[in-house]
N, C-alpha and C. Protein backbone atom coordinates (compact mmCIF):
# COMPACT_ATOMS: atom_id res chain seq x y z
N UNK A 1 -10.41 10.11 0.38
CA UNK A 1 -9.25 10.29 -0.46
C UNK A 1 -9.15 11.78 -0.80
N UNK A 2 -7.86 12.35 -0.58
CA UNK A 2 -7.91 13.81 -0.67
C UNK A 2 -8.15 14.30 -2.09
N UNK A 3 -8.58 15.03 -2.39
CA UNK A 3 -8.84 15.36 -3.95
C UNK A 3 -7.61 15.39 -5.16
N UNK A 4 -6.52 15.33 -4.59
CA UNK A 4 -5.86 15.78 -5.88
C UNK A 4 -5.13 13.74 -5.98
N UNK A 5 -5.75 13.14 -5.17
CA UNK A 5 -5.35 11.55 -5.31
C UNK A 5 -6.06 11.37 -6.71
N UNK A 6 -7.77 11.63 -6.12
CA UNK A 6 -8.90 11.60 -7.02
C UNK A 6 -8.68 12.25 -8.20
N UNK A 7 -7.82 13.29 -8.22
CA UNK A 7 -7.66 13.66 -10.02
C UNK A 7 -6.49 12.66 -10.64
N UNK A 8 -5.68 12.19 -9.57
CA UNK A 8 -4.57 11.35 -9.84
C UNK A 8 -5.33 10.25 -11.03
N UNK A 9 -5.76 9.24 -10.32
CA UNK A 9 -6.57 8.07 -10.36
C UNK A 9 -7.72 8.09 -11.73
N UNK A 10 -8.28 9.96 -11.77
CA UNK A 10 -8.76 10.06 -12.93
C UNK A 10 -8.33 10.13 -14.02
N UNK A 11 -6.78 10.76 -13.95
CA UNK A 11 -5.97 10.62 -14.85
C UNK A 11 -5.60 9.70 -15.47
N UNK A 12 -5.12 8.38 -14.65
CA UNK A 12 -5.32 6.95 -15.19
C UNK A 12 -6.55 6.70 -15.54
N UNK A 13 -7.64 6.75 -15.44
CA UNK A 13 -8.75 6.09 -15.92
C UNK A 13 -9.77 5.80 -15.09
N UNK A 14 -8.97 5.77 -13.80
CA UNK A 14 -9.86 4.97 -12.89
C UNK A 14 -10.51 5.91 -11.95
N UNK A 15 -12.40 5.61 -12.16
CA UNK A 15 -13.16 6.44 -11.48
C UNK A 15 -13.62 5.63 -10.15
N UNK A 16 -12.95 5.53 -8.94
CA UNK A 16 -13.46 5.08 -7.69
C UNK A 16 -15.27 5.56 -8.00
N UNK A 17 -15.57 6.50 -7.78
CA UNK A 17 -16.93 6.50 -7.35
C UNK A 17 -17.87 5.76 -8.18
N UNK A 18 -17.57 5.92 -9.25
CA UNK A 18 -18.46 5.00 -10.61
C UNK A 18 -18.49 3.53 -10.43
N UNK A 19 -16.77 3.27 -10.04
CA UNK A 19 -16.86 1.85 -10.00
C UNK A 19 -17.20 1.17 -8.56
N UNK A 20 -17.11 1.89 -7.48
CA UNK A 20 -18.32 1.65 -5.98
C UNK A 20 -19.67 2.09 -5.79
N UNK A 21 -20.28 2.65 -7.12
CA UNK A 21 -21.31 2.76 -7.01
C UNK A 21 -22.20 4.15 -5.84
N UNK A 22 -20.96 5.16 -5.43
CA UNK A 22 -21.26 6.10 -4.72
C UNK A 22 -19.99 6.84 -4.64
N UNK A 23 -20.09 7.98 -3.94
CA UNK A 23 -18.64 9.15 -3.76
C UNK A 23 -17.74 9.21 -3.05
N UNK A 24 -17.77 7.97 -2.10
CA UNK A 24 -17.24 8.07 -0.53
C UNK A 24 -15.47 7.90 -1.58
N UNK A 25 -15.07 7.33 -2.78
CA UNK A 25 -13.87 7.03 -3.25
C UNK A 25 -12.87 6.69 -2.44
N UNK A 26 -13.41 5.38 -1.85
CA UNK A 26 -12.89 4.57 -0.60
C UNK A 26 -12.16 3.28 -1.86
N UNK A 27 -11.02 3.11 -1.11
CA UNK A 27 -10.23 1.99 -1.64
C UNK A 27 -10.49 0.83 -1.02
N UNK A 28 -10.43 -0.64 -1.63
CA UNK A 28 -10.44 -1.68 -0.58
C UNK A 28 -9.34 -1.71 0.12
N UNK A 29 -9.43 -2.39 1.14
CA UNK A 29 -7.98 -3.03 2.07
C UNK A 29 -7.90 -4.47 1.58
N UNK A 30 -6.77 -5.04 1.27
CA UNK A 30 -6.22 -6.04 0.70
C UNK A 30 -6.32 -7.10 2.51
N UNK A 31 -6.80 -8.49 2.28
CA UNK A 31 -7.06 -8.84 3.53
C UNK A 31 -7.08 -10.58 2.86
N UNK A 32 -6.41 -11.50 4.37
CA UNK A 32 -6.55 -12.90 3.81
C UNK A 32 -7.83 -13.71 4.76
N UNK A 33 -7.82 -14.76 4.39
CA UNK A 33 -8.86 -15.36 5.27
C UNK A 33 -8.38 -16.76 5.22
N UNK A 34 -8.56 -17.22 6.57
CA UNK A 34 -8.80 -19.08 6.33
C UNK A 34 -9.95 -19.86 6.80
N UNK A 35 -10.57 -20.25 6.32
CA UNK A 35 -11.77 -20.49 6.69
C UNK A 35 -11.65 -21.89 7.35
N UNK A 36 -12.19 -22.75 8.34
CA UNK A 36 -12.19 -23.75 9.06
C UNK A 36 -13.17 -24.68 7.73
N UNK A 37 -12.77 -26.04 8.61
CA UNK A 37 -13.87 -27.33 7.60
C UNK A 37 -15.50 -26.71 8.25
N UNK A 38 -15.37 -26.07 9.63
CA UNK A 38 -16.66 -25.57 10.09
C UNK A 38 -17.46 -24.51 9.40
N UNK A 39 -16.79 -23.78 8.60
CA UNK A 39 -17.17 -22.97 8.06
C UNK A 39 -16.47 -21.23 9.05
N UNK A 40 -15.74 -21.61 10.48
CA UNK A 40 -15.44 -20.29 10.97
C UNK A 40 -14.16 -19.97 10.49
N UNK A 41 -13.74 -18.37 10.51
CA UNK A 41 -12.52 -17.96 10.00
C UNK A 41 -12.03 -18.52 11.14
N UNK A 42 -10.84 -19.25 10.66
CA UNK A 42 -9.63 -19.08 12.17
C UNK A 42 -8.35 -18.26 12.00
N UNK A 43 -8.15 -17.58 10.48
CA UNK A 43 -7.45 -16.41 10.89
C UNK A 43 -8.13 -15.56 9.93
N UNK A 44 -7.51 -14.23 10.23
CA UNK A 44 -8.22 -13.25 9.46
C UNK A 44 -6.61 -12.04 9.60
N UNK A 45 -6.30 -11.42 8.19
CA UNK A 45 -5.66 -10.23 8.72
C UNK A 45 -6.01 -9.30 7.39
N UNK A 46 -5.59 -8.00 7.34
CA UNK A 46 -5.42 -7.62 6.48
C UNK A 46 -5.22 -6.30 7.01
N UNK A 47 -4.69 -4.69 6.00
CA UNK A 47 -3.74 -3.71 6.01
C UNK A 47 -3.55 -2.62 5.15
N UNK A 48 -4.32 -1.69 4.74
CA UNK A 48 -4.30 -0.88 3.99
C UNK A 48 -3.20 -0.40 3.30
N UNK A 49 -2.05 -1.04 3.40
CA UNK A 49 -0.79 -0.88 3.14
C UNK A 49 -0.67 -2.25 2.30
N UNK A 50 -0.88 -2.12 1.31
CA UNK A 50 -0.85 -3.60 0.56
C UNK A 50 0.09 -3.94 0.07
N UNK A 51 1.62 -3.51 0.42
CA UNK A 51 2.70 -4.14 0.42
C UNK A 51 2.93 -4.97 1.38
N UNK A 52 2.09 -5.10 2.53
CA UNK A 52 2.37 -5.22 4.17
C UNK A 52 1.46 -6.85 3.86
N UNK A 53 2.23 -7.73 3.74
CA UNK A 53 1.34 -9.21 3.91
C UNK A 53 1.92 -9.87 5.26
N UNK A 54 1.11 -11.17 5.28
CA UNK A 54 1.29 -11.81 6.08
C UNK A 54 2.59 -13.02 6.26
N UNK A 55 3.16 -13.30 6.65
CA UNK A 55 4.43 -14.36 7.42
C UNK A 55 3.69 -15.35 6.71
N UNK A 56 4.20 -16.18 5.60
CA UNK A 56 3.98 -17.35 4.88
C UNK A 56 3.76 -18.48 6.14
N UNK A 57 4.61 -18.13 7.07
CA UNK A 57 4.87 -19.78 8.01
C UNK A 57 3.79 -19.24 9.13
N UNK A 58 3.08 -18.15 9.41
CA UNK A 58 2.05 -17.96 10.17
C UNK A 58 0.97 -18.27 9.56
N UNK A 59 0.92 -17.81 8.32
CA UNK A 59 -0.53 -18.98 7.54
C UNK A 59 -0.37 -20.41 7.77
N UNK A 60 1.16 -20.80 7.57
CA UNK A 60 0.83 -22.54 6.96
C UNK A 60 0.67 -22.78 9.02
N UNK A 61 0.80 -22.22 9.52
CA UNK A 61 0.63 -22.70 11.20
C UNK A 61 -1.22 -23.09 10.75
N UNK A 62 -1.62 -22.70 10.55
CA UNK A 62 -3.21 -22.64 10.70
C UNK A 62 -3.66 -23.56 9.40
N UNK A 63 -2.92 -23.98 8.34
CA UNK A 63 -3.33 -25.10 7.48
C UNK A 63 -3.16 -26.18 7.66
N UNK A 64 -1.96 -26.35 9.03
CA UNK A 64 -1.82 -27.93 9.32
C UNK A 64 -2.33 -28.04 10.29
């Protein structure tokens, strides 16, 4: 994260490195999962752009 994000973010309050426990001040990626009765994912997506979700009717394909 370029530094002047990092003063951004400090400005609000929020200390990435404190709250990951190191400096890298890496954001998560927002991501879905469906997990099988087996226990395997059978889908997986996700997008660092966390406005960017997934097609409601491409999930429910994989719940029925």
């Amino acid at each position: 994260m370029p530094h002047y994000l990092r003063e951004f973010y400090r400005g609000k309050g929020i200390d990435l490195a404190r709250w990951n426990g190191d400096d890298t001040w890496s954001l998560p990626v927002p991501a879905n999962f469906i997990v099988g009765t087996d226990q395997a994912i059978i889908y997986a997506s996700g997008d660092p752009d966390y406005t960017t979700r997934p097609d409601p009717l491409e999930i429910l394909e994989f719940l029925s």
